[in-house]
C-alpha atoms as a PDB file:
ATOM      1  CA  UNK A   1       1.383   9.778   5.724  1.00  0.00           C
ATOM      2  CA  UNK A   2       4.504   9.912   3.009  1.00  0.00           C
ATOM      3  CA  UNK A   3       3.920   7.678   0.391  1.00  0.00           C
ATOM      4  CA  UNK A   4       7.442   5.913   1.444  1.00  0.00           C
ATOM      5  CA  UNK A   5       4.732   3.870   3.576  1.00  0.00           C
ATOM      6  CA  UNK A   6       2.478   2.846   1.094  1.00  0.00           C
ATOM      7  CA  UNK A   7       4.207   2.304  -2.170  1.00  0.00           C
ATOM      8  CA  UNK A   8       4.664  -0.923  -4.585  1.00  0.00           C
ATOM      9  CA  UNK A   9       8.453  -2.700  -4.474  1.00  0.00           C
ATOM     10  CA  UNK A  10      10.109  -3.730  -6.051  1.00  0.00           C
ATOM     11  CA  UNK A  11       9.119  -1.809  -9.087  1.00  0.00           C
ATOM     12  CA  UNK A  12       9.078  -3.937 -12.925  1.00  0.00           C
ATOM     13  CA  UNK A  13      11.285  -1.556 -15.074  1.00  0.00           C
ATOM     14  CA  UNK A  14      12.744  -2.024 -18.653  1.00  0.00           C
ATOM     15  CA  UNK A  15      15.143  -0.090 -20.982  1.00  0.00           C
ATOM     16  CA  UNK A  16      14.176   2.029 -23.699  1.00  0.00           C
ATOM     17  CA  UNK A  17      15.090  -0.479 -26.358  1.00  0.00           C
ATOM     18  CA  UNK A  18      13.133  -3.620 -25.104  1.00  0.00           C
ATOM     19  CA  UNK A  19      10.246  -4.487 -27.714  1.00  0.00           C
ATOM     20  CA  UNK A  20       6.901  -4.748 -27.106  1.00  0.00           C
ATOM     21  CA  UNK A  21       6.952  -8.538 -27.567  1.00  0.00           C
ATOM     22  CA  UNK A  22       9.040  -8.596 -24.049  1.00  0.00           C
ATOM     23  CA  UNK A  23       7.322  -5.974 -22.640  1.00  0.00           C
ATOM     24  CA  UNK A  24       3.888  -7.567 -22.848  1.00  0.00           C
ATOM     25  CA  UNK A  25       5.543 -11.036 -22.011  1.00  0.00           C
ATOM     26  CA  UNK A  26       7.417  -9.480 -18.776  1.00  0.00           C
ATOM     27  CA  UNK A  27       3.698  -7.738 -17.633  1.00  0.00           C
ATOM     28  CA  UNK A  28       2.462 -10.786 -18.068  1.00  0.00           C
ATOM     29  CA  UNK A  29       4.447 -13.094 -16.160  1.00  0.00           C
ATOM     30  CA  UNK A  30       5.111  -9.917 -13.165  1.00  0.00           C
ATOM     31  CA  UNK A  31       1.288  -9.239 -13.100  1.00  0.00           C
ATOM     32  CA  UNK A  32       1.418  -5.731 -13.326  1.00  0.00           C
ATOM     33  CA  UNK A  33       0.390  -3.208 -15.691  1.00  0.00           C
ATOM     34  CA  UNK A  34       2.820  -0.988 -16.611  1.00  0.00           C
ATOM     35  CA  UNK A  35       7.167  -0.809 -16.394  1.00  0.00           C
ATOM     36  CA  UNK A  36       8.817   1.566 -15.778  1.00  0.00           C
ATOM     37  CA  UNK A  37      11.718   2.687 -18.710  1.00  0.00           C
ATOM     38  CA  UNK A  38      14.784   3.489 -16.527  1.00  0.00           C
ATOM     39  CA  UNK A  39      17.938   4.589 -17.891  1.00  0.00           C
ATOM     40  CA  UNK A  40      20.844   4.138 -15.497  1.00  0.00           C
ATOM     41  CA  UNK A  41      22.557   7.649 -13.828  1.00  0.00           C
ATOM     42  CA  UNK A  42      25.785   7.024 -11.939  1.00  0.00           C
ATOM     43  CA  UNK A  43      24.871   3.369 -11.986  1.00  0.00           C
ATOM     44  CA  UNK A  44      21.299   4.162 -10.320  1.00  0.00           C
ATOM     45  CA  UNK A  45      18.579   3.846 -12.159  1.00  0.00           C
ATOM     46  CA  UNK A  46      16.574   6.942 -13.123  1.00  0.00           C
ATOM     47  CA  UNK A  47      12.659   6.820 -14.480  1.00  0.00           C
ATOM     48  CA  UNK A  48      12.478   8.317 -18.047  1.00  0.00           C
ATOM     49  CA  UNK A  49       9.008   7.139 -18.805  1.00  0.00           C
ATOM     50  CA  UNK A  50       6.258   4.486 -18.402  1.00  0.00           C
ATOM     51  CA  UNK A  51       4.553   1.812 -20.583  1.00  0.00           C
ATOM     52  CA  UNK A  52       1.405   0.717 -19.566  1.00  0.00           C
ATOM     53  CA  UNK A  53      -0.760  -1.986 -20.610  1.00  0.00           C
ATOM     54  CA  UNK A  54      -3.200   0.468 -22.394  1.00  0.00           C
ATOM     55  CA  UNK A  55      -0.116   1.787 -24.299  1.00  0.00           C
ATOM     56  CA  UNK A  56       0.603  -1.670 -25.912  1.00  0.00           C
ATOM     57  CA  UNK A  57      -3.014  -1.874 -26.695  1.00  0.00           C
ATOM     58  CA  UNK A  58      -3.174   1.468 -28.284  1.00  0.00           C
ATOM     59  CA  UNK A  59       0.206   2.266 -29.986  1.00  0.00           C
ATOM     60  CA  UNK A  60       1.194  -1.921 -31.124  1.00  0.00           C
ATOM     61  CA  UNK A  61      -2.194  -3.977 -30.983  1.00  0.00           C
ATOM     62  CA  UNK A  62      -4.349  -1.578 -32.081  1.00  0.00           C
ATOM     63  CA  UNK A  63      -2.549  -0.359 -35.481  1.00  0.00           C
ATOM     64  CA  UNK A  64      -1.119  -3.896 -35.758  1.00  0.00           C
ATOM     65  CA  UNK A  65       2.118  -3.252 -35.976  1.00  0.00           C
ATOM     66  CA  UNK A  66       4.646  -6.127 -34.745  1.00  0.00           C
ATOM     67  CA  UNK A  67       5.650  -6.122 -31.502  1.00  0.00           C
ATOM     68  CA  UNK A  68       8.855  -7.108 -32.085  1.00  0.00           C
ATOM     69  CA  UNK A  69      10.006  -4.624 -33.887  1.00  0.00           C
ATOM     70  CA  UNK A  70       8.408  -1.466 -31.814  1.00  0.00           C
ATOM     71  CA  UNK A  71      10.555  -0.726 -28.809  1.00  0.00           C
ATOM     72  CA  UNK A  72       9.728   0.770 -25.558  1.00  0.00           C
ATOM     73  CA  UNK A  73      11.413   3.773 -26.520  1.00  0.00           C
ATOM     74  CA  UNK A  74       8.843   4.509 -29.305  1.00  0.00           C
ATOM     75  CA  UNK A  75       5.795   3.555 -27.348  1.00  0.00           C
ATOM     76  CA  UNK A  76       6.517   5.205 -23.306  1.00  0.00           C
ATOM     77  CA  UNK A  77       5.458   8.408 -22.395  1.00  0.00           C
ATOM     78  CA  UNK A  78       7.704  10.424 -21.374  1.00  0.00           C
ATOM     79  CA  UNK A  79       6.022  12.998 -20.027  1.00  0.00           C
ATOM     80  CA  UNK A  80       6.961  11.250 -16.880  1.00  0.00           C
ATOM     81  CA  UNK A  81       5.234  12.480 -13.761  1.00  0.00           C
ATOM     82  CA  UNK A  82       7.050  11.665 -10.711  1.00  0.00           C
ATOM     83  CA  UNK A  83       6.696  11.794  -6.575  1.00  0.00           C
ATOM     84  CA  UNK A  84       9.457  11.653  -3.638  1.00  0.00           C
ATOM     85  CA  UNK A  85       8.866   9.280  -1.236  1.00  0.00           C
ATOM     86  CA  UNK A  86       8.679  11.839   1.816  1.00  0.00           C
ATOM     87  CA  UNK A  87       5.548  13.799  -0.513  1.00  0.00           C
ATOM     88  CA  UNK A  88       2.546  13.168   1.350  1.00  0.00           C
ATOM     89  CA  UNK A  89      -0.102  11.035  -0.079  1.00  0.00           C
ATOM     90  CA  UNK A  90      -2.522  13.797  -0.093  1.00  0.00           C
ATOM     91  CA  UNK A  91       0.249  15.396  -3.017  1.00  0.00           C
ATOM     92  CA  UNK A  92       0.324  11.935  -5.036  1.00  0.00           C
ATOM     93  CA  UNK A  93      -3.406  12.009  -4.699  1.00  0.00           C
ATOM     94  CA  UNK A  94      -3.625  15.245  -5.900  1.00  0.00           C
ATOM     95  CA  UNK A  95      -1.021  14.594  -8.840  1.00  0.00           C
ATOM     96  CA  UNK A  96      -2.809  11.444 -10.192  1.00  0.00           C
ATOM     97  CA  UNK A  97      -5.944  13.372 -10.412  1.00  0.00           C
ATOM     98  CA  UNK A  98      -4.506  16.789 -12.243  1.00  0.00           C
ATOM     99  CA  UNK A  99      -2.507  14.589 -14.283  1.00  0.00           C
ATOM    100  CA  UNK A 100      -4.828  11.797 -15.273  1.00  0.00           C
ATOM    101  CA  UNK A 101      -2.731   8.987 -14.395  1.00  0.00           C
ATOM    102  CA  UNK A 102      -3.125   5.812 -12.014  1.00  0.00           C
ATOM    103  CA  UNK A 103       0.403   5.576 -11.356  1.00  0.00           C
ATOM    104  CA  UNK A 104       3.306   7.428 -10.485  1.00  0.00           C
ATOM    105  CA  UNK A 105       7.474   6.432 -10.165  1.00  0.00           C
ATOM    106  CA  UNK A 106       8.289   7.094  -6.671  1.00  0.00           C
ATOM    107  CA  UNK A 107      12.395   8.359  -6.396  1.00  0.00           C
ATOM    108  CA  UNK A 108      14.162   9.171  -3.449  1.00  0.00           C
ATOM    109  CA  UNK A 109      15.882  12.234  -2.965  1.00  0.00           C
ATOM    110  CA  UNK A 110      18.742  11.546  -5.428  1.00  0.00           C
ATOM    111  CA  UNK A 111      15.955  11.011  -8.013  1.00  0.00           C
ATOM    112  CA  UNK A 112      16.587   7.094  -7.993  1.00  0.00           C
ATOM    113  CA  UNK A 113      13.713   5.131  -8.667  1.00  0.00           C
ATOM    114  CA  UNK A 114      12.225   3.375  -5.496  1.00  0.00           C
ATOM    115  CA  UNK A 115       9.014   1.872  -6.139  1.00  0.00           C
ATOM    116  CA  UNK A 116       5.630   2.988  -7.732  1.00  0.00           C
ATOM    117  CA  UNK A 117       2.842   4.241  -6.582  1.00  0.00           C
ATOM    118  CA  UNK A 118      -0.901   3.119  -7.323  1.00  0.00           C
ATOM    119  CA  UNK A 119      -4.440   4.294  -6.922  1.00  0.00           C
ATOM    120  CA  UNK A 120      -4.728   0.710  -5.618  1.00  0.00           C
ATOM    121  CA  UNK A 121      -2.701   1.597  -3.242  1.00  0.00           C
ATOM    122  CA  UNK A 122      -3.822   4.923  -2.419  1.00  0.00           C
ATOM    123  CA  UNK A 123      -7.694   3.516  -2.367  1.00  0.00           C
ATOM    124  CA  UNK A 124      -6.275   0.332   0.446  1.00  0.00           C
ATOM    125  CA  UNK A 125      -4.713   3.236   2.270  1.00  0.00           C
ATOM    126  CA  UNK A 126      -7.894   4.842   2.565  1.00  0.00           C
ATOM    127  CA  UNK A 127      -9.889   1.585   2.702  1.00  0.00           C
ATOM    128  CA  UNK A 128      -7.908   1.091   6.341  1.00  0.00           C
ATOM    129  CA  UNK A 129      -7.945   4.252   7.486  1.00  0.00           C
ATOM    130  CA  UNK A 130     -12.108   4.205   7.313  1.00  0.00           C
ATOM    131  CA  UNK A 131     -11.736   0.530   9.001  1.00  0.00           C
ATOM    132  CA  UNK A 132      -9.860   2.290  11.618  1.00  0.00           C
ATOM    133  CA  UNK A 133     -12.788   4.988  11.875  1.00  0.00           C
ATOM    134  CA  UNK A 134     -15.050   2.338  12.480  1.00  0.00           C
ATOM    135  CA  UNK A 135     -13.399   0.666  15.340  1.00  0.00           C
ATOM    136  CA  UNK A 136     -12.860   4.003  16.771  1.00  0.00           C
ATOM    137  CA  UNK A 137     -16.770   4.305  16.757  1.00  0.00           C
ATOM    138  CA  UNK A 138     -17.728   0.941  17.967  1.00  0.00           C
ATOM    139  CA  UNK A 139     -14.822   1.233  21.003  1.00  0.00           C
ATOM    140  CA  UNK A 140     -16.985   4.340  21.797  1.00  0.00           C
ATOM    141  CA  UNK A 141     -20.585   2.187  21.832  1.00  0.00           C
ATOM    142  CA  UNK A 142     -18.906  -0.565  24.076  1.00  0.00           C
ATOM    143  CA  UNK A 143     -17.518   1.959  26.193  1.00  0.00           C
ATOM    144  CA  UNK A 144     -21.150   4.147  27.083  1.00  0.00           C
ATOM    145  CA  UNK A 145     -22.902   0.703  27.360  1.00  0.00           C
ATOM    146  CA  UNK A 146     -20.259  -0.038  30.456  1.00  0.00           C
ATOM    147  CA  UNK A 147     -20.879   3.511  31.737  1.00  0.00           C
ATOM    148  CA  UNK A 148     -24.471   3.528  31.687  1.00  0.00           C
ATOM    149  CA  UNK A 149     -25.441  -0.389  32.329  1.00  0.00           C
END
């Protein structure tokens, strides 16, 4: 399956000079975890890095430095790892786990940002595709008790 079928939209994203303050506010309010920092390419806009939740723990709360004067810019990584939507889940799969992330920007194929992708999502792939298993194997038992009642 290509992880077109399975990923997150719309996608929370912020610039590179939002502060930390607005950052934490805007996960907040969106219920996520992380933005995405998109600059904007030919008016489309174009993952550059991530800030996650852990990041604002780690690089503002932790060292208590104030939020509103720390900007996304100084706090994303930017060693941004990043899937096409027509990769194959197995691929993202693969990527979270060499890379040791829980989330990946998703682009199309002109490298415009189109959602992200989550182990959450990954794991309720999976999750259905054992459900589906199962009904496979109790279709089976329902079917041999008709043959041989």
């Amino acid at each position: 399956m290509h992880v077109k079928a399975i990923v997150t939209r719309p996608v929370e994203t912020c610039t590179i000079d939002e502060s930390a303050a607005n950052l934490a506010a805007r996960m907040l309010h969106s219920h996520v975890g992380d933005l995405i920092v998109i600059e904007y390419r030919k008016d489309q806009p174009v993952p550059i890095g991530i800030v996650t939740d852990r990041d604002l723990a780690i690089s503002v709360m932790a060292p208590k430095l104030n939020p509103e004067s720390v900007t996304a810019g100084q706090i994303m990584s930017r060693s941004l790892i990043v899937v096409s939507e027509k990769d194959d889940v197995s691929v993202a799969l693969e990527e979270m786990r060499r890379s040791g992330v829980r989330r990946l920007p998703v682009v199309n194929e002109d490298g415009r940002l189109s959602g992200v992708l989550a182990l959450d999502d990954v794991m309720a792939y999976l999750a259905s595709i054992m459900v589906d298993i199962s009904r496979i194997g109790r279709v089976q038992q329902i079917a041999e008790q008709r043959t041989h009642a």
